[in-house]
C-alpha atoms as a PDB file:
ATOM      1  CA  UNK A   1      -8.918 -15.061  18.677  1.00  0.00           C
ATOM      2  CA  UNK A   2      -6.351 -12.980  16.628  1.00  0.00           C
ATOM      3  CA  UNK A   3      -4.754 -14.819  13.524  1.00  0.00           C
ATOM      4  CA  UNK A   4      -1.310 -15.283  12.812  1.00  0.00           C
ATOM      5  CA  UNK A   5       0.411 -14.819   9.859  1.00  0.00           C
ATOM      6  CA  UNK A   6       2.750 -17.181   7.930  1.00  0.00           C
ATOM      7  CA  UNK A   7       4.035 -14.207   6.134  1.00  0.00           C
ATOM      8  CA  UNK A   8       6.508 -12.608   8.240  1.00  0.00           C
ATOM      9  CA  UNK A   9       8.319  -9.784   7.418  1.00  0.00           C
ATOM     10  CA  UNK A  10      12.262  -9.300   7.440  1.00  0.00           C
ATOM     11  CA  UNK A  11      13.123  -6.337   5.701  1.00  0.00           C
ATOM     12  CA  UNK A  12      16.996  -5.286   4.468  1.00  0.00           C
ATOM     13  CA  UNK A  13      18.420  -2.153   5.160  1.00  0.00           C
ATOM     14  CA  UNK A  14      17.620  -0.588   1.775  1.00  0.00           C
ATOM     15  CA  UNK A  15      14.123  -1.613   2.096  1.00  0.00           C
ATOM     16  CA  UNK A  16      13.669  -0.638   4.855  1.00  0.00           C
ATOM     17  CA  UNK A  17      15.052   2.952   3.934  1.00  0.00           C
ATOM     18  CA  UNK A  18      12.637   2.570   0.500  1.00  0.00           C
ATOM     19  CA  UNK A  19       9.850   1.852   2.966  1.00  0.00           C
ATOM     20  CA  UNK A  20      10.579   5.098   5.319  1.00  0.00           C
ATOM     21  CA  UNK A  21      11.432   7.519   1.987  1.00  0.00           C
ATOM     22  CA  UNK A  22       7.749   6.153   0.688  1.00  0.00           C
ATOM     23  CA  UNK A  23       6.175   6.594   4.217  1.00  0.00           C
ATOM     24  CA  UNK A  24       7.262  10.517   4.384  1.00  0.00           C
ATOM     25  CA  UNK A  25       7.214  11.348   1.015  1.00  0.00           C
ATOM     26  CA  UNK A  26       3.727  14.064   0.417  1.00  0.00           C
ATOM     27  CA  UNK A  27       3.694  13.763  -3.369  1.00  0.00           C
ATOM     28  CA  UNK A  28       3.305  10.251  -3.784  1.00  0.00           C
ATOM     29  CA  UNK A  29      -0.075   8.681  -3.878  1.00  0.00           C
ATOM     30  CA  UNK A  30      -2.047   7.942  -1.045  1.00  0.00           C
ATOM     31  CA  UNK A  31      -2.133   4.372  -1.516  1.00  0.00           C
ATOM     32  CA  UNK A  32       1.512   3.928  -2.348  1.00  0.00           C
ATOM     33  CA  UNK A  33       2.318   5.739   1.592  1.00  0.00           C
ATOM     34  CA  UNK A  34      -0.166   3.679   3.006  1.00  0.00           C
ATOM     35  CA  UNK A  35       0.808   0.366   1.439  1.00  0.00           C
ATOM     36  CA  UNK A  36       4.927   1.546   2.766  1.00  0.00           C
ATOM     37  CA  UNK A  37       3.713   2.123   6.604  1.00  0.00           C
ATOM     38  CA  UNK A  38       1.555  -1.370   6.442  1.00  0.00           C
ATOM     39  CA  UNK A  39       4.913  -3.065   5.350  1.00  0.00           C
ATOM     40  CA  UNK A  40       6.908  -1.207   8.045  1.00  0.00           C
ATOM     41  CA  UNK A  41       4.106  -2.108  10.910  1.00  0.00           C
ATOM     42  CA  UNK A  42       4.590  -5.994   9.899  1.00  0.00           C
ATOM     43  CA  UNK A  43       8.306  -5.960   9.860  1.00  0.00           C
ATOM     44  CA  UNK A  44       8.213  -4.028  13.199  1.00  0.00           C
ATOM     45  CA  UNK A  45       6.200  -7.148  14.227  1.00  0.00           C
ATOM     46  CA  UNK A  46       2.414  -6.163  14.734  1.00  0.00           C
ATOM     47  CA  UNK A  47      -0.457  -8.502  13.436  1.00  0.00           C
ATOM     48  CA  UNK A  48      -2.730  -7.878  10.493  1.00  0.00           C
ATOM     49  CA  UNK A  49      -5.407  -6.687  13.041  1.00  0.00           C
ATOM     50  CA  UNK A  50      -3.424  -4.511  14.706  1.00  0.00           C
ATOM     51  CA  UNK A  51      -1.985  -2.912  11.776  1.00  0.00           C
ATOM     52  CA  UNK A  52      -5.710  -2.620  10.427  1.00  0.00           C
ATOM     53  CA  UNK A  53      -7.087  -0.404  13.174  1.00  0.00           C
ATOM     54  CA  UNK A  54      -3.762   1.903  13.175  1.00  0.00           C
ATOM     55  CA  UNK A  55      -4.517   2.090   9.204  1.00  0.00           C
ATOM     56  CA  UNK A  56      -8.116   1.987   9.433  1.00  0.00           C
ATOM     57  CA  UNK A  57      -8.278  -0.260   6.579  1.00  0.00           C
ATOM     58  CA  UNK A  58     -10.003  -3.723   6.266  1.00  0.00           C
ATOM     59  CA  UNK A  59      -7.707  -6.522   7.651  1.00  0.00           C
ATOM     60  CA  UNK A  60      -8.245  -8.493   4.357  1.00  0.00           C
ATOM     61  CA  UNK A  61      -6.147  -5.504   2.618  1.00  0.00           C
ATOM     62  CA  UNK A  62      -3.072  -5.657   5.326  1.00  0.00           C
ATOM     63  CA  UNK A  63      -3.603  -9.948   4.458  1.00  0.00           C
ATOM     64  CA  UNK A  64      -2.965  -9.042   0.793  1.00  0.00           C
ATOM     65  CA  UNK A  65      -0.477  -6.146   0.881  1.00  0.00           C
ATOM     66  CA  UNK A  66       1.693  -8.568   3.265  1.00  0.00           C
ATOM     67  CA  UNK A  67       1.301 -11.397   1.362  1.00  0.00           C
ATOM     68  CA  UNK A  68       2.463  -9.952  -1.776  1.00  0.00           C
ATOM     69  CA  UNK A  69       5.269  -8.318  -0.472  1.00  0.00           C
ATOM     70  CA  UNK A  70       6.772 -11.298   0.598  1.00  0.00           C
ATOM     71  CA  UNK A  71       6.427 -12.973  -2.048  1.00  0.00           C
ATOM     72  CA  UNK A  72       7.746 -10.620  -4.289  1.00  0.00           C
ATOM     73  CA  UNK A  73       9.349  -8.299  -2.057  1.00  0.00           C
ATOM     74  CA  UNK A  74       9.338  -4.330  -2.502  1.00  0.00           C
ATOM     75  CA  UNK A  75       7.824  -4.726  -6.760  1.00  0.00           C
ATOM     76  CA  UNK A  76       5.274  -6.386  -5.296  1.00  0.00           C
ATOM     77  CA  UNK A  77       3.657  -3.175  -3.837  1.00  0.00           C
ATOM     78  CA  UNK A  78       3.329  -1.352  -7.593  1.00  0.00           C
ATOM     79  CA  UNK A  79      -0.108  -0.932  -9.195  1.00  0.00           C
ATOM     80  CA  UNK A  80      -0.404  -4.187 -11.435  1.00  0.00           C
ATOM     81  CA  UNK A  81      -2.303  -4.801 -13.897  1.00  0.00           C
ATOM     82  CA  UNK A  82      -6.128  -5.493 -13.409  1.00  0.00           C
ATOM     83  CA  UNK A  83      -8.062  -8.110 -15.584  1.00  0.00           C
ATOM     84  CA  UNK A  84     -11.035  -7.136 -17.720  1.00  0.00           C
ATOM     85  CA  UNK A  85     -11.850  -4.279 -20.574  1.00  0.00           C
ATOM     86  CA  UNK A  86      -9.267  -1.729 -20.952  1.00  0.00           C
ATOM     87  CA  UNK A  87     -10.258   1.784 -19.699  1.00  0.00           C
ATOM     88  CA  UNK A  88     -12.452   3.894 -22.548  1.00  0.00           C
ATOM     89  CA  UNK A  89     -11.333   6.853 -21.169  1.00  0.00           C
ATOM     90  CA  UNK A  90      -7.665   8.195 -19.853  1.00  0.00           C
ATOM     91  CA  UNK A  91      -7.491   9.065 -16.305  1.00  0.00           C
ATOM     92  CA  UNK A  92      -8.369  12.147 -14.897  1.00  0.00           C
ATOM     93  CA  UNK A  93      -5.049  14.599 -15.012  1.00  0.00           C
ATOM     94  CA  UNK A  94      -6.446  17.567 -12.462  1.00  0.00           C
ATOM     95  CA  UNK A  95      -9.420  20.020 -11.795  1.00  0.00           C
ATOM     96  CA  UNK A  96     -10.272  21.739 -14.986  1.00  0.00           C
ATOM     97  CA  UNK A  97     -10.654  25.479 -14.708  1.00  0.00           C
ATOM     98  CA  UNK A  98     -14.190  25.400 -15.589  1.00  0.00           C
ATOM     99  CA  UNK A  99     -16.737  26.074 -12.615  1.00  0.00           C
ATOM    100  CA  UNK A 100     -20.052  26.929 -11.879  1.00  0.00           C
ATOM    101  CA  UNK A 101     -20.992  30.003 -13.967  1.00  0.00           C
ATOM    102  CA  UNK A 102     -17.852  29.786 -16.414  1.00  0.00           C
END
């Protein structure tokens, strides 16, 4: 039997329009474009299952991306911080020009 949420979605115009500029947009992160087009698929009214197989993602991660944007609305969707030991190393800024035989 498919759950209902008790998070549903109502967006404003302007986020809305955020939520269709991060949806299109090919230089953003995957995650971010991903995370915009879950948002728009609960405010156009689909369950967390549904959204899920259009995604194919795990519904647990439509659950939390939902939940957190209605709680704290379009913020909520940012990279926060994670608990634990700080990275050692920075991230990873591109391929290095280095190969095979270089």
């Amino acid at each position: 039997m498919p759950r209902k949420s008790p998070y549903c979605i109502v967006l404003s115009p302007e986020e809305r329009i955020e939520l269709e500029r991060r949806e299109g947009r090919y230089t953003l992160p995957y995650y971010y474009v991903v995370r915009a087009k879950a948002i728009l698929l609960c405010a156009d009214g689909l369950s967390n299952d549904e959204i899920a197989a259009r995604l194919d993602m795990r519904r647990e991660i439509v659950c939390k991306w939902r939940k957190r944007f209605f709680e704290q609305r379009l913020p909520g969707l940012e990279e926060q911080s994670r608990p634990g030991r700080p990275r050692a190393f920075p991230p990873r800024t591109g391929r290095t020009s280095k190969g095979p035989g270089l």
